[in-house]
PDB file of N, CA and C in Angstrom:
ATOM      1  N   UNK A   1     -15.958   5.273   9.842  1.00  0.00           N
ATOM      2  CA  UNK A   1     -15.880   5.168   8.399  1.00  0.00           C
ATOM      3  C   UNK A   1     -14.487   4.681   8.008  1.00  0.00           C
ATOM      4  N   UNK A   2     -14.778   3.680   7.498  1.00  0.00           N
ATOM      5  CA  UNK A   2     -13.196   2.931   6.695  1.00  0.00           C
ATOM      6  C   UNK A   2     -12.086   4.266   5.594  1.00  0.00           C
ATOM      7  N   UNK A   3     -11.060   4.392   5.727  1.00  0.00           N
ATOM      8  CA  UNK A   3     -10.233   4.941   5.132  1.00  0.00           C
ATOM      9  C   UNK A   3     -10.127   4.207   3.903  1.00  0.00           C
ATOM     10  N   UNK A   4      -9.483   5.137   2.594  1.00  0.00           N
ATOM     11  CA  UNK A   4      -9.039   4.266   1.565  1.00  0.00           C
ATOM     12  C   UNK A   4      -7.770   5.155   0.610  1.00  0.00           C
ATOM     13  N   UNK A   5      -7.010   3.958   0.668  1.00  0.00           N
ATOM     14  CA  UNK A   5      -5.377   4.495   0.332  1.00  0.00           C
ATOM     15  C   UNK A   5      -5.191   3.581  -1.066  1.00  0.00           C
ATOM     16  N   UNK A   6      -5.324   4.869  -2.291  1.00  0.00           N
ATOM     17  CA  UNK A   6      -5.070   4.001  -3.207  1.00  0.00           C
ATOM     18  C   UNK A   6      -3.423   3.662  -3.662  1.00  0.00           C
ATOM     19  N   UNK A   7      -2.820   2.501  -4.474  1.00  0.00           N
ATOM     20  CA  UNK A   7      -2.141   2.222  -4.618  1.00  0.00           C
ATOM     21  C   UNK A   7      -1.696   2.358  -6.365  1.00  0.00           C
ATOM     22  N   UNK A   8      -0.627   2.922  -6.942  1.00  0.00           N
ATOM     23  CA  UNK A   8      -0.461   2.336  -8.469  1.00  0.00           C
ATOM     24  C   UNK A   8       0.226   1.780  -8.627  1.00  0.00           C
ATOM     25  N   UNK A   9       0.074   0.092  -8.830  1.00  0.00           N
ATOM     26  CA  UNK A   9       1.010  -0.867  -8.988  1.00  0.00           C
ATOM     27  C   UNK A   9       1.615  -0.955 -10.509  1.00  0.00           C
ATOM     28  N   UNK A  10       3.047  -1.216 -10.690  1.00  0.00           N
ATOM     29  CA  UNK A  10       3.766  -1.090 -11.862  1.00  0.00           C
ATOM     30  C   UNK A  10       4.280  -2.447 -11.882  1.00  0.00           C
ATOM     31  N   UNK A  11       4.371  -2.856 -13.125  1.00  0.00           N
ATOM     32  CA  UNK A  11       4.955  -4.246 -13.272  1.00  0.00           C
ATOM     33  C   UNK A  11       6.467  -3.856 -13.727  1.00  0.00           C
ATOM     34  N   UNK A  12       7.602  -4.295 -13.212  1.00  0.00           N
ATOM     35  CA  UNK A  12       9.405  -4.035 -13.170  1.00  0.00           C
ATOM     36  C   UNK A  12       9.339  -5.130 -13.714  1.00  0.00           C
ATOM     37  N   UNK A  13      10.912  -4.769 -14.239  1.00  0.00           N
ATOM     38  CA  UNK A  13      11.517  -5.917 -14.792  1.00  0.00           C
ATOM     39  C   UNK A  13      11.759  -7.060 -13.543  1.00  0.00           C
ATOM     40  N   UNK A  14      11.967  -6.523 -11.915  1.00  0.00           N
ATOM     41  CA  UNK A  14      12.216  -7.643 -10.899  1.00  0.00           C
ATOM     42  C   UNK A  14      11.110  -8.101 -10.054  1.00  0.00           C
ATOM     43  N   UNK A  15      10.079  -7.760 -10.548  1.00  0.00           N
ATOM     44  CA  UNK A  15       8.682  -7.761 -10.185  1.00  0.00           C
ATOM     45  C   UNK A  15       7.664  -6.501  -9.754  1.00  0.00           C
ATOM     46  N   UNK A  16       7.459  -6.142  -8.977  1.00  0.00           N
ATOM     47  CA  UNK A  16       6.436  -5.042  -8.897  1.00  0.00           C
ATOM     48  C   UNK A  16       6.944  -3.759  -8.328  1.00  0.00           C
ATOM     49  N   UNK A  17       6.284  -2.642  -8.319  1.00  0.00           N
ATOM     50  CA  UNK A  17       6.288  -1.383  -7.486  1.00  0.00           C
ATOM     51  C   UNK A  17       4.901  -1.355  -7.548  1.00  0.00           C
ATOM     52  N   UNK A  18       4.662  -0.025  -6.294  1.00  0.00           N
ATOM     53  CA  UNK A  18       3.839   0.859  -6.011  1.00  0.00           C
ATOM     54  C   UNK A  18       3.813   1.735  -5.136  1.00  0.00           C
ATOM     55  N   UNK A  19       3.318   2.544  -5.457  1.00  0.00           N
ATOM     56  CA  UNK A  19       3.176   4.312  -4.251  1.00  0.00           C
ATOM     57  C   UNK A  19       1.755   4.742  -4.374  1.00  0.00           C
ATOM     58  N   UNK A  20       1.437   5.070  -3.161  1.00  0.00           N
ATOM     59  CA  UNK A  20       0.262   5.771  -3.117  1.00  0.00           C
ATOM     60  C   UNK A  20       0.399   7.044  -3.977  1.00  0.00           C
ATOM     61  N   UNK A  21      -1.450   6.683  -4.813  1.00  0.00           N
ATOM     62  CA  UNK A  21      -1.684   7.830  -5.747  1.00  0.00           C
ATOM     63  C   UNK A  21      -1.681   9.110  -4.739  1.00  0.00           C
ATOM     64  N   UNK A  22      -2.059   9.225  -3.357  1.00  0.00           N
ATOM     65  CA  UNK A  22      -2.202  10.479  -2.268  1.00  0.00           C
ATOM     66  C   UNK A  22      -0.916  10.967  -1.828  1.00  0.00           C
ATOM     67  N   UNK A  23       0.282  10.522  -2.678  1.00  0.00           N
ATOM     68  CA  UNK A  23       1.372  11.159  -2.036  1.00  0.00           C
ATOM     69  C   UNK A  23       1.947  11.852  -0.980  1.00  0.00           C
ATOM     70  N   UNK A  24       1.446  13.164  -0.980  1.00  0.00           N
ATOM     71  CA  UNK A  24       1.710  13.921  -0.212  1.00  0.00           C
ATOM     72  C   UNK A  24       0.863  13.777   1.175  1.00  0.00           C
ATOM     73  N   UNK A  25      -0.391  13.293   1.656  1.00  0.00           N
ATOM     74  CA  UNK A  25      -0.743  12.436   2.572  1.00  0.00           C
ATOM     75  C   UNK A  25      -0.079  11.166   3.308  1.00  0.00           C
ATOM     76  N   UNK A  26       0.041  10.142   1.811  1.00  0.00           N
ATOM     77  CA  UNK A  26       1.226   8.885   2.835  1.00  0.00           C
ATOM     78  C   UNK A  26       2.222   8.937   1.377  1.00  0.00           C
ATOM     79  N   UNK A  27       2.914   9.149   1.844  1.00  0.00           N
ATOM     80  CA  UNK A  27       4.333   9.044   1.307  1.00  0.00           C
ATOM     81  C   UNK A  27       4.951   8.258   1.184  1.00  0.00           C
ATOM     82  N   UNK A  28       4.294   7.065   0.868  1.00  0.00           N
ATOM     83  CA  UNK A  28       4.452   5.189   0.914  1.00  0.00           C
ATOM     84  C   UNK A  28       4.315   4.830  -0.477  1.00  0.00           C
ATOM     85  N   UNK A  29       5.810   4.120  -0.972  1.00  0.00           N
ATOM     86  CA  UNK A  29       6.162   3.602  -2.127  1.00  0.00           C
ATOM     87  C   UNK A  29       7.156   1.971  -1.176  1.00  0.00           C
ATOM     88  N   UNK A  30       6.544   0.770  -2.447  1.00  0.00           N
ATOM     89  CA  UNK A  30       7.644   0.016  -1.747  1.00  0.00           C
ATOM     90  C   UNK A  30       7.662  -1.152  -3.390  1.00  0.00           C
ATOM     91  N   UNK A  31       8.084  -2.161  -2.746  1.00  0.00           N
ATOM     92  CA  UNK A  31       8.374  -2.683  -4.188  1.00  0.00           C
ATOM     93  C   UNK A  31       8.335  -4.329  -3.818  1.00  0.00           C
ATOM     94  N   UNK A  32       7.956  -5.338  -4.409  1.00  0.00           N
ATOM     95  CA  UNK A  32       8.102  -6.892  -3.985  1.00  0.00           C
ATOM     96  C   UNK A  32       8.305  -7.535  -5.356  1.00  0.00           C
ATOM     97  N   UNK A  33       8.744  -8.943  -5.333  1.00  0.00           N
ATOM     98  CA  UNK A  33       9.206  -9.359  -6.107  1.00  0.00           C
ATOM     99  C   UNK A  33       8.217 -10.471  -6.925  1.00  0.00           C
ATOM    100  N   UNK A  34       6.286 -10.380  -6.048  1.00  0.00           N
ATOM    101  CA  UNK A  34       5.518 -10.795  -6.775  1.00  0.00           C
ATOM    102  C   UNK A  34       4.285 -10.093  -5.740  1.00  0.00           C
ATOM    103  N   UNK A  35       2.873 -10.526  -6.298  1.00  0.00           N
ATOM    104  CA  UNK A  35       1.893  -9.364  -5.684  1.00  0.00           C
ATOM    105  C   UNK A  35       2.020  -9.985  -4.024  1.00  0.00           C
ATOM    106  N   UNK A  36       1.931 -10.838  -3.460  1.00  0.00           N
ATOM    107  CA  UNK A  36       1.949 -11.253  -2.514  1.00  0.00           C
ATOM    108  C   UNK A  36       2.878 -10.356  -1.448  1.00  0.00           C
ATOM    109  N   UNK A  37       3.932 -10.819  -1.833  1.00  0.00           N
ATOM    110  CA  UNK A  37       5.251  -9.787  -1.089  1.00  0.00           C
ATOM    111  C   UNK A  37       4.975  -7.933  -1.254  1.00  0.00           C
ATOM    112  N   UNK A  38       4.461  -7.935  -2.290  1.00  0.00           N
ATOM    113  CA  UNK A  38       4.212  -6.285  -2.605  1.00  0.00           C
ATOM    114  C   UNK A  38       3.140  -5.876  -1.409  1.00  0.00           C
ATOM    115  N   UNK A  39       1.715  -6.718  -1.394  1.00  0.00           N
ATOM    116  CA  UNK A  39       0.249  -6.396  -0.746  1.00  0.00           C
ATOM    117  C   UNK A  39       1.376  -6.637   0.897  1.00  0.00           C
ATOM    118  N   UNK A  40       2.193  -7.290   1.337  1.00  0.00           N
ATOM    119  CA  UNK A  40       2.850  -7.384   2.305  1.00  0.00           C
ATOM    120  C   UNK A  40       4.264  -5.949   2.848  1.00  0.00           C
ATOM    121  N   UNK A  41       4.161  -5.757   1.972  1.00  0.00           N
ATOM    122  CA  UNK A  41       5.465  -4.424   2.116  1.00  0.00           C
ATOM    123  C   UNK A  41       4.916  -3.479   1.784  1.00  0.00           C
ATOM    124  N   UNK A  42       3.752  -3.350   1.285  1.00  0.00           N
ATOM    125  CA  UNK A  42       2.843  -2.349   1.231  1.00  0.00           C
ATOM    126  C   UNK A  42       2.309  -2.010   2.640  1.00  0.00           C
ATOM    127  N   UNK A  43       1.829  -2.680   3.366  1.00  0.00           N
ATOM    128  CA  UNK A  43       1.323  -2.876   4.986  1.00  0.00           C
ATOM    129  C   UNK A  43       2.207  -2.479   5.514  1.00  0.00           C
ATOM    130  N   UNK A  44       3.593  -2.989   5.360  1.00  0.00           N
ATOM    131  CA  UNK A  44       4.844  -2.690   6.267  1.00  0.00           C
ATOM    132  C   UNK A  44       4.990  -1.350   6.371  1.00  0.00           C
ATOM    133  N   UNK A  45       5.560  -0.904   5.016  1.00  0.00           N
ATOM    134  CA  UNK A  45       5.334   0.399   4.254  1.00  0.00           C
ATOM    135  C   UNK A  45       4.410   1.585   4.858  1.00  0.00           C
ATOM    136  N   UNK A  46       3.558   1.192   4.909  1.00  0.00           N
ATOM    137  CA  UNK A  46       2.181   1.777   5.482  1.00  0.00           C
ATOM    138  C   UNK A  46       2.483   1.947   7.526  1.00  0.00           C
ATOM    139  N   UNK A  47       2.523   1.080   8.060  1.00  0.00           N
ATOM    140  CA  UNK A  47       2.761   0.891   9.223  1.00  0.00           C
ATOM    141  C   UNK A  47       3.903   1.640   9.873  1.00  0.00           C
ATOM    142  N   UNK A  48       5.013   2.020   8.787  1.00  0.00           N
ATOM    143  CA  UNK A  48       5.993   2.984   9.529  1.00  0.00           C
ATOM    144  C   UNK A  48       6.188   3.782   9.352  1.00  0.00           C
ATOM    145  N   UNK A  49       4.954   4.180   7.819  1.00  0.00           N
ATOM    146  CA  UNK A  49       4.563   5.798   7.802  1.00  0.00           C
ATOM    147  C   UNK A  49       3.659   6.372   9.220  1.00  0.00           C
ATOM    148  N   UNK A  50       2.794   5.209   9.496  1.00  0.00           N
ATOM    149  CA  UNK A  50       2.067   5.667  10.842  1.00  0.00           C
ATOM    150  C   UNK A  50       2.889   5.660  12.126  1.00  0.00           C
ATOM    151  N   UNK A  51       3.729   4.501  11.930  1.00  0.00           N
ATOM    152  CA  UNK A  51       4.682   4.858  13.755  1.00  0.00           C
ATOM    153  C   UNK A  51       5.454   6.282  13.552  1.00  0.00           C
ATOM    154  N   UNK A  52       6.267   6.906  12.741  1.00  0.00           N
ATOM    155  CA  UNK A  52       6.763   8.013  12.168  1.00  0.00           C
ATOM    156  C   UNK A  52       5.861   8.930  13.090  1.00  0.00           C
ATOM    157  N   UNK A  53       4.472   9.014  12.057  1.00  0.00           N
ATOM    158  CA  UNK A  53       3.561  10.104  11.908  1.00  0.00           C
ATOM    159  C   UNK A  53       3.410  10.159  13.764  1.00  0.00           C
ATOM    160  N   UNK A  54       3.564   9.001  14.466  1.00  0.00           N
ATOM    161  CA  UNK A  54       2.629   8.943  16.125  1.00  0.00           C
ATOM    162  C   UNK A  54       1.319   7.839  15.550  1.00  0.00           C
ATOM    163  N   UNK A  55       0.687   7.846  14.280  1.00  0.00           N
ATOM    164  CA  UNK A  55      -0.566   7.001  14.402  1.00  0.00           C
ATOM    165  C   UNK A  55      -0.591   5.592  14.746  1.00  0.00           C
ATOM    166  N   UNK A  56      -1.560   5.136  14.671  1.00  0.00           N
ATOM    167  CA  UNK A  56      -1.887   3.732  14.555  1.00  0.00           C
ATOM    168  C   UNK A  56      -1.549   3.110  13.914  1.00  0.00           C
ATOM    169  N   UNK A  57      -0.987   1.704  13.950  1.00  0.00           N
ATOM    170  CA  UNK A  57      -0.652   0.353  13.170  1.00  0.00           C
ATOM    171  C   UNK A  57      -1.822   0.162  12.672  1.00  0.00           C
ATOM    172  N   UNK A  58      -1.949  -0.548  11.640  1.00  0.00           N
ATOM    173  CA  UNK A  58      -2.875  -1.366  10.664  1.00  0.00           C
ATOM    174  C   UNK A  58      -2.640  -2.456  10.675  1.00  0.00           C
ATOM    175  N   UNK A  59      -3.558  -3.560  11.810  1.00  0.00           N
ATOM    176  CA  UNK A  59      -3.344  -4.568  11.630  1.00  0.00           C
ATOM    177  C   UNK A  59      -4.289  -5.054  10.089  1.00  0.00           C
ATOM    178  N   UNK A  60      -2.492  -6.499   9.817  1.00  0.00           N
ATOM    179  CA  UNK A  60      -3.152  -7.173   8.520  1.00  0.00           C
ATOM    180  C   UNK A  60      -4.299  -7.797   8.106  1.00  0.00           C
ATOM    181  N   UNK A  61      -5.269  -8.181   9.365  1.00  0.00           N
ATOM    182  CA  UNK A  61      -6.180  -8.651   9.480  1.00  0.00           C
ATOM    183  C   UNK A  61      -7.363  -7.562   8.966  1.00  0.00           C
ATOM    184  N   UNK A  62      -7.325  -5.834   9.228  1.00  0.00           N
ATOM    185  CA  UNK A  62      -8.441  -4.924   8.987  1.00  0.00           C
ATOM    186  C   UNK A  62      -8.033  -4.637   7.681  1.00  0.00           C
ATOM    187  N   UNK A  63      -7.229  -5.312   6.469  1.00  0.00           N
ATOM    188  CA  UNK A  63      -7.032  -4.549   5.670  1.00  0.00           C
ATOM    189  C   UNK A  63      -7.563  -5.347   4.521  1.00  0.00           C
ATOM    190  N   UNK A  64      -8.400  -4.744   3.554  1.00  0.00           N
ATOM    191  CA  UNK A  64      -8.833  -4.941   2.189  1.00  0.00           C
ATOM    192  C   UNK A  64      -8.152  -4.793   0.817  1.00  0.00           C
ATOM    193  N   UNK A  65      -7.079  -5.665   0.198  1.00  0.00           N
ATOM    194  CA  UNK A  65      -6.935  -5.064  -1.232  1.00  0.00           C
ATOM    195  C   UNK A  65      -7.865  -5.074  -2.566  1.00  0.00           C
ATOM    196  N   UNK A  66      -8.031  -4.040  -3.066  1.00  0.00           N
ATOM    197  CA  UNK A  66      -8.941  -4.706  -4.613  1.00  0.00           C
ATOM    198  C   UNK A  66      -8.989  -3.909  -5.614  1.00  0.00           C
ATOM    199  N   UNK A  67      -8.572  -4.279  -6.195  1.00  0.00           N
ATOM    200  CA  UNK A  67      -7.951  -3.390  -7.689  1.00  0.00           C
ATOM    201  C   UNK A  67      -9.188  -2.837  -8.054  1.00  0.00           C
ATOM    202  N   UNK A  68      -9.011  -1.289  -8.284  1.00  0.00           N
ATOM    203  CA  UNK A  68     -10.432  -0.564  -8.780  1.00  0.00           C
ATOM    204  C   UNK A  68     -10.082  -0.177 -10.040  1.00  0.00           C
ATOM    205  N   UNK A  69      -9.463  -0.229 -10.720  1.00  0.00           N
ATOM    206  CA  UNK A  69      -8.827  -0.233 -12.115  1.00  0.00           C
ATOM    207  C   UNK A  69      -7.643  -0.343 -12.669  1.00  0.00           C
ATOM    208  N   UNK A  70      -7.086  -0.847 -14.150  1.00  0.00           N
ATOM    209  CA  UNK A  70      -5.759  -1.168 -14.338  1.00  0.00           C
ATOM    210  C   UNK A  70      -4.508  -0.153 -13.540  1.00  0.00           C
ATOM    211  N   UNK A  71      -3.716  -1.070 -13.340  1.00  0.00           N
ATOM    212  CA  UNK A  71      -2.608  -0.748 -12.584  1.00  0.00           C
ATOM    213  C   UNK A  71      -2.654  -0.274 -11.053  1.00  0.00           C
ATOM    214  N   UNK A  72      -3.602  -0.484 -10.699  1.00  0.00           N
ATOM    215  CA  UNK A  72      -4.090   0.149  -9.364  1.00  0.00           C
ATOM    216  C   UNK A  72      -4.389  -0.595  -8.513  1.00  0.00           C
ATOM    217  N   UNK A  73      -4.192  -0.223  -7.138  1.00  0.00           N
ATOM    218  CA  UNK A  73      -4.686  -1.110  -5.924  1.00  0.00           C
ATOM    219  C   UNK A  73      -5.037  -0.789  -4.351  1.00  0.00           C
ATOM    220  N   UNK A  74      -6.363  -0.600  -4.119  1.00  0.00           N
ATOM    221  CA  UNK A  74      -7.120  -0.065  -3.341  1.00  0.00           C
ATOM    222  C   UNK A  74      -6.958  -0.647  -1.904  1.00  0.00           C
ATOM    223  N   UNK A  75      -6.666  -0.127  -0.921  1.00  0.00           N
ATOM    224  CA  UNK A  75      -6.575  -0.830   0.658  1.00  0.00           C
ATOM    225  C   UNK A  75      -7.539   0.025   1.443  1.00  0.00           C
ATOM    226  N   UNK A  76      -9.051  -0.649   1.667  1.00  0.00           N
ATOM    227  CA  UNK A  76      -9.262  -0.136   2.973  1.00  0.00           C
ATOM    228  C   UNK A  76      -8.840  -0.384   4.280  1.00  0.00           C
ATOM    229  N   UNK A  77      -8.684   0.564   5.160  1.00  0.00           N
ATOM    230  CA  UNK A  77      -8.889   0.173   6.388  1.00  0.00           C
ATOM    231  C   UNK A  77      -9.961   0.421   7.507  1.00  0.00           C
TER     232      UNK A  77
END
């Protein structure tokens, strides 16, 4: 069964943020300077909460973004 890590993306004055709405699960906030770089440092983001934790990498290839409502942004894996 696919995992799903939601995201709340904020529009900055230098382009974007976001942190997972599950906080205390992944503890992943990062920030890019348009959605591209964000959906990319989000992965990163994500990836060294799991080397940290001992888990698994997420390759970029298994991952899904798709906004399930304003300001928000959904990644399965």
């Amino acid at each position: 069964m696919a995992a799903k890590i939601v995201f709340i993306v904020e529009k900055t004055s230098t382009g974007f943020s976001a942190f997972a709405l599950d906080f205390e699960t992944y503890p992943v906030g990062t920030t890019g300077k348009n959605f591209t770089e964000l959906k990319s440092n989000i992965i990163e983001a994500l990836n060294l909460h799991n080397e940290y934790q001992g888990l698994k990498q997420l390759p970029k290839m298994m991952l899904q973004f798709r906004s399930i409502y304003p300001n928000s942004l959904s990644i399965i894996t």
